[in-house]
Protein backbone atom coordinates (compact mmCIF):
# COMPACT_ATOMS: atom_id res chain seq x y z
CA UNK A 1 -21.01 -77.51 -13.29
CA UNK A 2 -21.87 -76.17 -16.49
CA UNK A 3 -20.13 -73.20 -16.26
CA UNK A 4 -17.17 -75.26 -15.31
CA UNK A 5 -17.32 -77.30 -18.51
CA UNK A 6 -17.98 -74.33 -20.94
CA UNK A 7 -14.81 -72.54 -19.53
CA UNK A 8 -12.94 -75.77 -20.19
CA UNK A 9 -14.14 -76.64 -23.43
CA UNK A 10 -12.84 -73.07 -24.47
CA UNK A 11 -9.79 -72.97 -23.02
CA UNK A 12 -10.95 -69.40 -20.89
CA UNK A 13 -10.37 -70.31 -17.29
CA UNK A 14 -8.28 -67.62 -14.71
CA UNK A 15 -5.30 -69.34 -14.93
CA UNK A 16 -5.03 -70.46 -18.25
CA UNK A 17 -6.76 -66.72 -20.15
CA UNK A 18 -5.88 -65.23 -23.92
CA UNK A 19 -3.40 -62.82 -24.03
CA UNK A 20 -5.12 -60.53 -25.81
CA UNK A 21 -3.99 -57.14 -26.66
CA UNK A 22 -4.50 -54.30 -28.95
CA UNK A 23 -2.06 -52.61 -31.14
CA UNK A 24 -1.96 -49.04 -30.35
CA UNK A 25 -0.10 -47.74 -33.04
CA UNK A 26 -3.13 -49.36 -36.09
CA UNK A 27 -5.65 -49.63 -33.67
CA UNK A 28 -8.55 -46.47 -34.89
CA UNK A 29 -10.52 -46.40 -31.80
CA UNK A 30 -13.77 -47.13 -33.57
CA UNK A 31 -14.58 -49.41 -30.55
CA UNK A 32 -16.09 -52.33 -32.80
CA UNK A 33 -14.25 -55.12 -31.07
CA UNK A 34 -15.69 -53.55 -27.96
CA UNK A 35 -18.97 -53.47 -28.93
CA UNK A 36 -19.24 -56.84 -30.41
CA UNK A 37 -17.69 -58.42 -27.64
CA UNK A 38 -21.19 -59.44 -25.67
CA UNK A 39 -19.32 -60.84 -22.55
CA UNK A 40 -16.97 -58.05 -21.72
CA UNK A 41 -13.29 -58.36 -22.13
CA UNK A 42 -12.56 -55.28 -22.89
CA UNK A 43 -13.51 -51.60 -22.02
CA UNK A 44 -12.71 -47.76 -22.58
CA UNK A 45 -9.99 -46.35 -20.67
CA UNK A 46 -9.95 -42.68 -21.82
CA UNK A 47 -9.63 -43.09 -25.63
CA UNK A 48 -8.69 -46.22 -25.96
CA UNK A 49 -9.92 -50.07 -25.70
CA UNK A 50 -8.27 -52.46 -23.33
CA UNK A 51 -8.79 -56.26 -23.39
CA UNK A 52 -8.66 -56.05 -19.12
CA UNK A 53 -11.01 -59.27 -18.63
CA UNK A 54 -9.64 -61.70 -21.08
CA UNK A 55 -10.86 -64.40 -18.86
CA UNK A 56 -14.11 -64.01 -19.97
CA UNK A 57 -13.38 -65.06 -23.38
CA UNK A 58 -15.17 -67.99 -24.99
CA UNK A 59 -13.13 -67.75 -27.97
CA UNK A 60 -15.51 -66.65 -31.11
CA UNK A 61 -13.07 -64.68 -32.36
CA UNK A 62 -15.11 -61.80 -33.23
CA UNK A 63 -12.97 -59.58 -31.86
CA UNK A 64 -10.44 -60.01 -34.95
CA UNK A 65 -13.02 -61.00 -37.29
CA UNK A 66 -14.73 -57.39 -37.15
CA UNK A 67 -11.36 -55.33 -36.30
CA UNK A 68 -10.97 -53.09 -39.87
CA UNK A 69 -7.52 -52.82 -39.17
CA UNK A 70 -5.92 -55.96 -37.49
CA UNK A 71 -5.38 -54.53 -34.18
CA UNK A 72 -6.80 -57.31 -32.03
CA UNK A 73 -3.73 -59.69 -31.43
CA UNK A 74 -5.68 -62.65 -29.83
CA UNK A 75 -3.51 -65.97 -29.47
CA UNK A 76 -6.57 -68.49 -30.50
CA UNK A 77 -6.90 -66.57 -33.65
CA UNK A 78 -3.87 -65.78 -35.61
CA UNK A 79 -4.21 -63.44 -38.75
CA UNK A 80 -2.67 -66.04 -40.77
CA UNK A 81 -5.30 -68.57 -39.73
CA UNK A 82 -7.89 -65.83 -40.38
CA UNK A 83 -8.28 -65.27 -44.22
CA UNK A 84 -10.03 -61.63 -45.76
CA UNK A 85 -13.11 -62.30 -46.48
CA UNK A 86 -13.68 -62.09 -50.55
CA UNK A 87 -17.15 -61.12 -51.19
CA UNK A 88 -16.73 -62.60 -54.47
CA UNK A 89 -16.24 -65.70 -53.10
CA UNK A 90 -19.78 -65.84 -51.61
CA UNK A 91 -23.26 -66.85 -53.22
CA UNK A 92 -25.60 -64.18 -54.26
CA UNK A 93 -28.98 -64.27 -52.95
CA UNK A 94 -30.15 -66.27 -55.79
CA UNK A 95 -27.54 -69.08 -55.79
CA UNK A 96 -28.10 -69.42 -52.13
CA UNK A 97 -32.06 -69.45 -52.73
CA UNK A 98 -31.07 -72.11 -55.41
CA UNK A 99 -28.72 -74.23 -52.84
CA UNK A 100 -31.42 -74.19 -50.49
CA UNK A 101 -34.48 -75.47 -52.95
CA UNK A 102 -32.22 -78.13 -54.32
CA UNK A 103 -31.92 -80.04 -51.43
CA UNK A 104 -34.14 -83.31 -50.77
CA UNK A 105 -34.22 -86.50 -48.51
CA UNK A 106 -32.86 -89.13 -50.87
CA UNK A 107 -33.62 -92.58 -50.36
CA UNK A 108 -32.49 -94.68 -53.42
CA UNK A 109 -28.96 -94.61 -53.80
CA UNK A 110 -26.64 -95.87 -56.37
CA UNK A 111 -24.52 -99.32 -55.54
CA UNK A 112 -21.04 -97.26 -54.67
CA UNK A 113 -19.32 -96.44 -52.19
CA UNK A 114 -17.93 -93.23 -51.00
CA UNK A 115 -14.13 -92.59 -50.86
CA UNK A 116 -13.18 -91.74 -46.73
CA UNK A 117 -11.39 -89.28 -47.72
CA UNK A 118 -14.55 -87.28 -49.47
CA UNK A 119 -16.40 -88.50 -46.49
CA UNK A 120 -14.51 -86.65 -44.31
CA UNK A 121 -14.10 -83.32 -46.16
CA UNK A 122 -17.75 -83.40 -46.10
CA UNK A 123 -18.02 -83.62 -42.46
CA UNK A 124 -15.40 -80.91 -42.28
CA UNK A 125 -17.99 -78.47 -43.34
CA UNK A 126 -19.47 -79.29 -40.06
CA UNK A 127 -17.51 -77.41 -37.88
CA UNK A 128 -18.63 -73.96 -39.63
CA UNK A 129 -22.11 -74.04 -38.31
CA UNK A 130 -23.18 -72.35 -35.05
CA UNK A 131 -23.08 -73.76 -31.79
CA UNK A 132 -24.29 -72.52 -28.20
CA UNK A 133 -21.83 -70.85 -26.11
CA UNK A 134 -18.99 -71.32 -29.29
CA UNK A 135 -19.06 -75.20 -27.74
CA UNK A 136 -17.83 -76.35 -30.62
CA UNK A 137 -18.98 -79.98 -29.43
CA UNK A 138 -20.08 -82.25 -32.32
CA UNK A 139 -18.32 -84.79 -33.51
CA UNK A 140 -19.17 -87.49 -35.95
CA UNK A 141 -19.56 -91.31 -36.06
CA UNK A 142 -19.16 -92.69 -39.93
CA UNK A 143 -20.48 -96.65 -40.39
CA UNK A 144 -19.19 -97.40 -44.10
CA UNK A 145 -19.48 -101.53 -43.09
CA UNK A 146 -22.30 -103.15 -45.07
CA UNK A 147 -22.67 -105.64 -42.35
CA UNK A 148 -22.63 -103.17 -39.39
CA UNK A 149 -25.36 -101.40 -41.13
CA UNK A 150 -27.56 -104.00 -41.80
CA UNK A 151 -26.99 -105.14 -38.08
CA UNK A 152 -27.85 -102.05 -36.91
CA UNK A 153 -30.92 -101.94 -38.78
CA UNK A 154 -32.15 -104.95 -37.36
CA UNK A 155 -31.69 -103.91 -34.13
CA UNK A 156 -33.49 -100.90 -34.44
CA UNK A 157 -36.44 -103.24 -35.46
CA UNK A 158 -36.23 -104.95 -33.10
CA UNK A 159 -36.46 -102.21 -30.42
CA UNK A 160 -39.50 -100.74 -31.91
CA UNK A 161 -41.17 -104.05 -32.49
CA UNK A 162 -41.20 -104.52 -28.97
CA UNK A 163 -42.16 -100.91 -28.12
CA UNK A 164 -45.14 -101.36 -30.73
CA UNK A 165 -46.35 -104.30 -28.59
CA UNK A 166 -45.95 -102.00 -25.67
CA UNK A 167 -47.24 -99.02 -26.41
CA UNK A 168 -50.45 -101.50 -27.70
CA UNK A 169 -50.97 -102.61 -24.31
CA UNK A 170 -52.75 -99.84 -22.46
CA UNK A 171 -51.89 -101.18 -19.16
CA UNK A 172 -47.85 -101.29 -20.35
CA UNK A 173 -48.24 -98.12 -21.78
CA UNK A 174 -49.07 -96.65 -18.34
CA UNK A 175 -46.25 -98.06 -16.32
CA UNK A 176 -43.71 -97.39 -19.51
CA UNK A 177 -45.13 -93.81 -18.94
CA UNK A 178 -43.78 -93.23 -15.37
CA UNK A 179 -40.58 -95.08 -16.42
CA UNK A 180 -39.68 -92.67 -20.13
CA UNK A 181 -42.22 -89.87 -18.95
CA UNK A 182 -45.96 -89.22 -20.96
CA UNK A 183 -44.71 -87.16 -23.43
CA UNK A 184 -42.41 -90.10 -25.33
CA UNK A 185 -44.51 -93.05 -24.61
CA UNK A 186 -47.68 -91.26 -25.95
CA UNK A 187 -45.10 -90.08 -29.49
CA UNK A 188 -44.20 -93.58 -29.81
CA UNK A 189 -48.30 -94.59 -29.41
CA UNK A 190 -49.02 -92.58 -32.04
CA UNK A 191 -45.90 -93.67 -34.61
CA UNK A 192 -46.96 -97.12 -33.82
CA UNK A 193 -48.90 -98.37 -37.02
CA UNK A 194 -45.50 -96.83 -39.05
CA UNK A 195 -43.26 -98.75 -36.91
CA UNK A 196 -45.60 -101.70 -37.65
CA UNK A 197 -45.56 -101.32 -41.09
CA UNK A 198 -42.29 -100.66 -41.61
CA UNK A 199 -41.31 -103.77 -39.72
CA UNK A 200 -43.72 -105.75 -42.32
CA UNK A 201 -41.90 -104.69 -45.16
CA UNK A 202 -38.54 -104.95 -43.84
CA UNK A 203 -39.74 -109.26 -43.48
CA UNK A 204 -40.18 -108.47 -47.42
CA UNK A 205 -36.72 -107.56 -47.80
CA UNK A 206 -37.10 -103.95 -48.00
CA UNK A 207 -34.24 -101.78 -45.63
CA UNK A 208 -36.59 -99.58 -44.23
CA UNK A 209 -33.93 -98.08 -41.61
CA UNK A 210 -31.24 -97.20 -43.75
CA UNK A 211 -32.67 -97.61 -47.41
CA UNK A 212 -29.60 -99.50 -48.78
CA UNK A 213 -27.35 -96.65 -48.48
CA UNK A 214 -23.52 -96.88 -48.30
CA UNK A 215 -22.92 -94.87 -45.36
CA UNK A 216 -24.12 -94.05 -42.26
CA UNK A 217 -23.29 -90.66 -40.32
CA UNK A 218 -23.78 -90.45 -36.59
CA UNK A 219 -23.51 -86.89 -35.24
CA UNK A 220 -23.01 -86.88 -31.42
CA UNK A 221 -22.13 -84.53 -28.41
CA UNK A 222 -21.65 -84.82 -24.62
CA UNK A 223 -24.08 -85.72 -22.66
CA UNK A 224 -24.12 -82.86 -19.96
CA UNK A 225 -24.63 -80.76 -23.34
CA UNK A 226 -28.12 -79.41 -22.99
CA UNK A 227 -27.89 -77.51 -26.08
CA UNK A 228 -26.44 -80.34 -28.37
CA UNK A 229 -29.33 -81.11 -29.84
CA UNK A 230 -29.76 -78.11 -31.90
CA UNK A 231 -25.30 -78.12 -32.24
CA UNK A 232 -25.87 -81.61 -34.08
CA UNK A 233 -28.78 -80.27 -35.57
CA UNK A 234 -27.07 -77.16 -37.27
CA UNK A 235 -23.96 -78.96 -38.20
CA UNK A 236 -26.03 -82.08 -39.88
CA UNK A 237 -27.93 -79.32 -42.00
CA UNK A 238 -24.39 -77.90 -43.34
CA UNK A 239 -23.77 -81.11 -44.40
CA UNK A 240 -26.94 -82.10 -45.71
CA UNK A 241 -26.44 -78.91 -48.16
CA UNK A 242 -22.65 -79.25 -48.66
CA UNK A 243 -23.30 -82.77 -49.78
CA UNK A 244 -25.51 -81.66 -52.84
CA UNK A 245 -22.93 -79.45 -54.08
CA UNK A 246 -20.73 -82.76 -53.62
CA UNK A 247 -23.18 -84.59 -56.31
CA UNK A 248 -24.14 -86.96 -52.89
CA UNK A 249 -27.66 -86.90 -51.03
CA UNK A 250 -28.31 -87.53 -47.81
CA UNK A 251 -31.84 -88.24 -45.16
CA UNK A 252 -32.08 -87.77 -41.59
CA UNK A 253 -32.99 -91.42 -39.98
CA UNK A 254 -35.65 -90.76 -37.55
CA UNK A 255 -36.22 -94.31 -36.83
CA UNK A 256 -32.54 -95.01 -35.43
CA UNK A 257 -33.03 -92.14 -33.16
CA UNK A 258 -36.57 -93.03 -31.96
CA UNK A 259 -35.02 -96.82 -30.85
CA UNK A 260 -31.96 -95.08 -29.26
CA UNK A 261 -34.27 -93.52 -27.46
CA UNK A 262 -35.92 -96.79 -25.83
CA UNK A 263 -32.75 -99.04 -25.75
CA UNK A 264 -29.60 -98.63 -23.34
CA UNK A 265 -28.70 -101.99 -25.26
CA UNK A 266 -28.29 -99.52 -28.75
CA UNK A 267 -27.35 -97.24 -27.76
CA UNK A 268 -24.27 -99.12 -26.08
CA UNK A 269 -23.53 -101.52 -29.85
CA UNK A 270 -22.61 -97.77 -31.65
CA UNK A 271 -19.22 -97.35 -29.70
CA UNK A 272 -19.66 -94.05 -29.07
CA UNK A 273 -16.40 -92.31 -26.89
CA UNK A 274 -17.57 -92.52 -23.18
CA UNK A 275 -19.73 -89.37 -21.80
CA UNK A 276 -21.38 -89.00 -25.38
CA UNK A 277 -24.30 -89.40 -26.82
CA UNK A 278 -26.41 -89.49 -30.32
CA UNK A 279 -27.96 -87.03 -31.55
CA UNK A 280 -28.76 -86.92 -35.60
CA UNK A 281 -28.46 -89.49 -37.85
CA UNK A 282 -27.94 -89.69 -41.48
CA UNK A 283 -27.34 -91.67 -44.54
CA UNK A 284 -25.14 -90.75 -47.79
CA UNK A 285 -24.33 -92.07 -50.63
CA UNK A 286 -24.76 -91.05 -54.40
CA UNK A 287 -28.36 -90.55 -55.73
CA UNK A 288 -29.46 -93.35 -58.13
CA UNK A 289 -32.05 -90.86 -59.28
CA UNK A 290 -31.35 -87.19 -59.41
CA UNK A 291 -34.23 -84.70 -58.87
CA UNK A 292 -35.22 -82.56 -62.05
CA UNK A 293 -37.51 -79.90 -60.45
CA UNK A 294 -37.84 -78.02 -57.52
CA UNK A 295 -41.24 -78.70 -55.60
CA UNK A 296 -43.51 -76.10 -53.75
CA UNK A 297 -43.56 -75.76 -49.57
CA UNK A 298 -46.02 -74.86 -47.27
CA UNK A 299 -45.48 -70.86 -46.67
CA UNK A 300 -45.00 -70.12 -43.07
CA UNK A 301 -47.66 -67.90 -41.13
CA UNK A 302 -45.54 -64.67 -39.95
CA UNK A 303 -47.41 -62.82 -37.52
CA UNK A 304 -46.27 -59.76 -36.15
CA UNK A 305 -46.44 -58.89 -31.54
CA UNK A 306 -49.62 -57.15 -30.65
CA UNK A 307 -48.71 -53.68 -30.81
């Protein structure tokens, strides 16, 4: 079944294969798009490289993307859809190490909103992040409603107010075990005095959920998708960067994705296309206070294999 829905979601089944070919006449025989090509559509006959298993395609285009002289004719990727890369277009090591360190989790935003249209060249910048298999499956969500937002927030406390009195109650706790499995029930035991708290302060008026900001962006995928998690993952993190450069800041919402978790009921109010599901939340809007200095992080331990 999942190979079934991988070949449709790229378009590569028997009938339905690129017509890929190779111009003979620019083509240098340097066999890059062969060796790049990690499923095998194409192969040396004599001197030459034939596309003879075209069906086996999951259309990432490497093929023309590596090809020094434009030789692969593939009909997904046409060479006018397929810019020259510019090095000088790219950020040096520096700038990037600069992009990077700029970035933080902003939670006080400024009382505007943000134009649709800039919302959705933000989410644009998506697409360009990797995905398992070339899937290609996330798609996004956007809440710009006050009211929706502010609704959804207090469903999500309501969900984990109940799970906190739950997850308190050892004998609950072991039947709400066999029902979500050990591993989530015991996670939402021990993010029980947050949930708590943050429920307190939301009774003092505080938006602990969504932290007053304009926007909302859901990022979701199918369901069958058992990689979709780390697609939604990559292509929230291109955002989350892209929306610096964009003068906007953004935060991952943990707590929306812990109650979607424990309610069918939630999961059901976001209107979601059928067969899809949730996978990373965040808000935007524009920081009310922008960060002046970049702050230290833990170095990671890099260990080498036993030799």
């Amino acid at each position: 079944m999942g190979e079934r829905r991988r070949r449709h979601r790229a378009g590569s089944s028997p009938r339905d294969a690129p017509a890929i070919r190779i111009d003979e006449e620019a083509c240098v025989r340097c066999g890059a798009c062969l060796e790049i090509c990690r499923v095998g559509v194409f192969v040396w006959e004599g001197d030459r490289v034939r596309p003879v298993c075209p069906d086996r395609c999951f259309a990432c285009g490497h093929c023309v993307a590596v090809c020094p002289v434009d030789a692969v004719d593939h009909p997904r990727f046409p060479l006018s859809d397929c810019p020259r890369i510019d090095a000088g277009d790219l950020p040096t090591l520096d700038q990037l190490t600069a992009a990077l360190r700029h970035r933080r989790s902003t939670r006080c935003f400024a009382a505007e909103g943000i134009p649709r249209e800039q919302i959705e060249g933000l989410l644009d910048l998506g697409r360009w992040a990797p995905t398992a298999s070339n899937q290609q499956p996330v798609d996004w969500l956007v809440v710009d409603d006050p009211e929706r937002i502010a609704a959804l927030s207090c469903a999500v406390l309501q969900v984990l107010g109940r799970l906190v009195a739950v997850v308190r109650n050892p004998l609950l706790r072991t039947l709400l075990r066999l029902v979500l499995g050990k591993e989530a029930v015991d996670l939402a035991a021990r993010s029980a005095a947050g949930f708590a708290d943050a429920h307190r302060r939301s009774q003092e008026g505080d938006d602990v959920v969504f932290h007053a900001a304009p926007v909302l962006l859901i990022a979701h995928v199918p369901r069958w998708d058992r990689f979709g998690r780390d697609d939604a993952a990559f292509a929230s993190y291109n955002v989350m960067l892209a929306a610096e450069r964009m003068g906007l800041g953004t935060c991952q919402i943990g707590f929306l994705q812990a109650a979607l978790g424990f309610s069918r009921r939630l999961r059901g109010s976001l209107g979601l296309p059928p067969g899809r599901r949730a996978e990373v939340e965040l808000i935007l809007g524009r920081p009310k206070h922008p960060f002046r200095r970049w702050l230290p992080r833990r170095r990671p331990e890099i260990r080498g294999l036993p030799s």
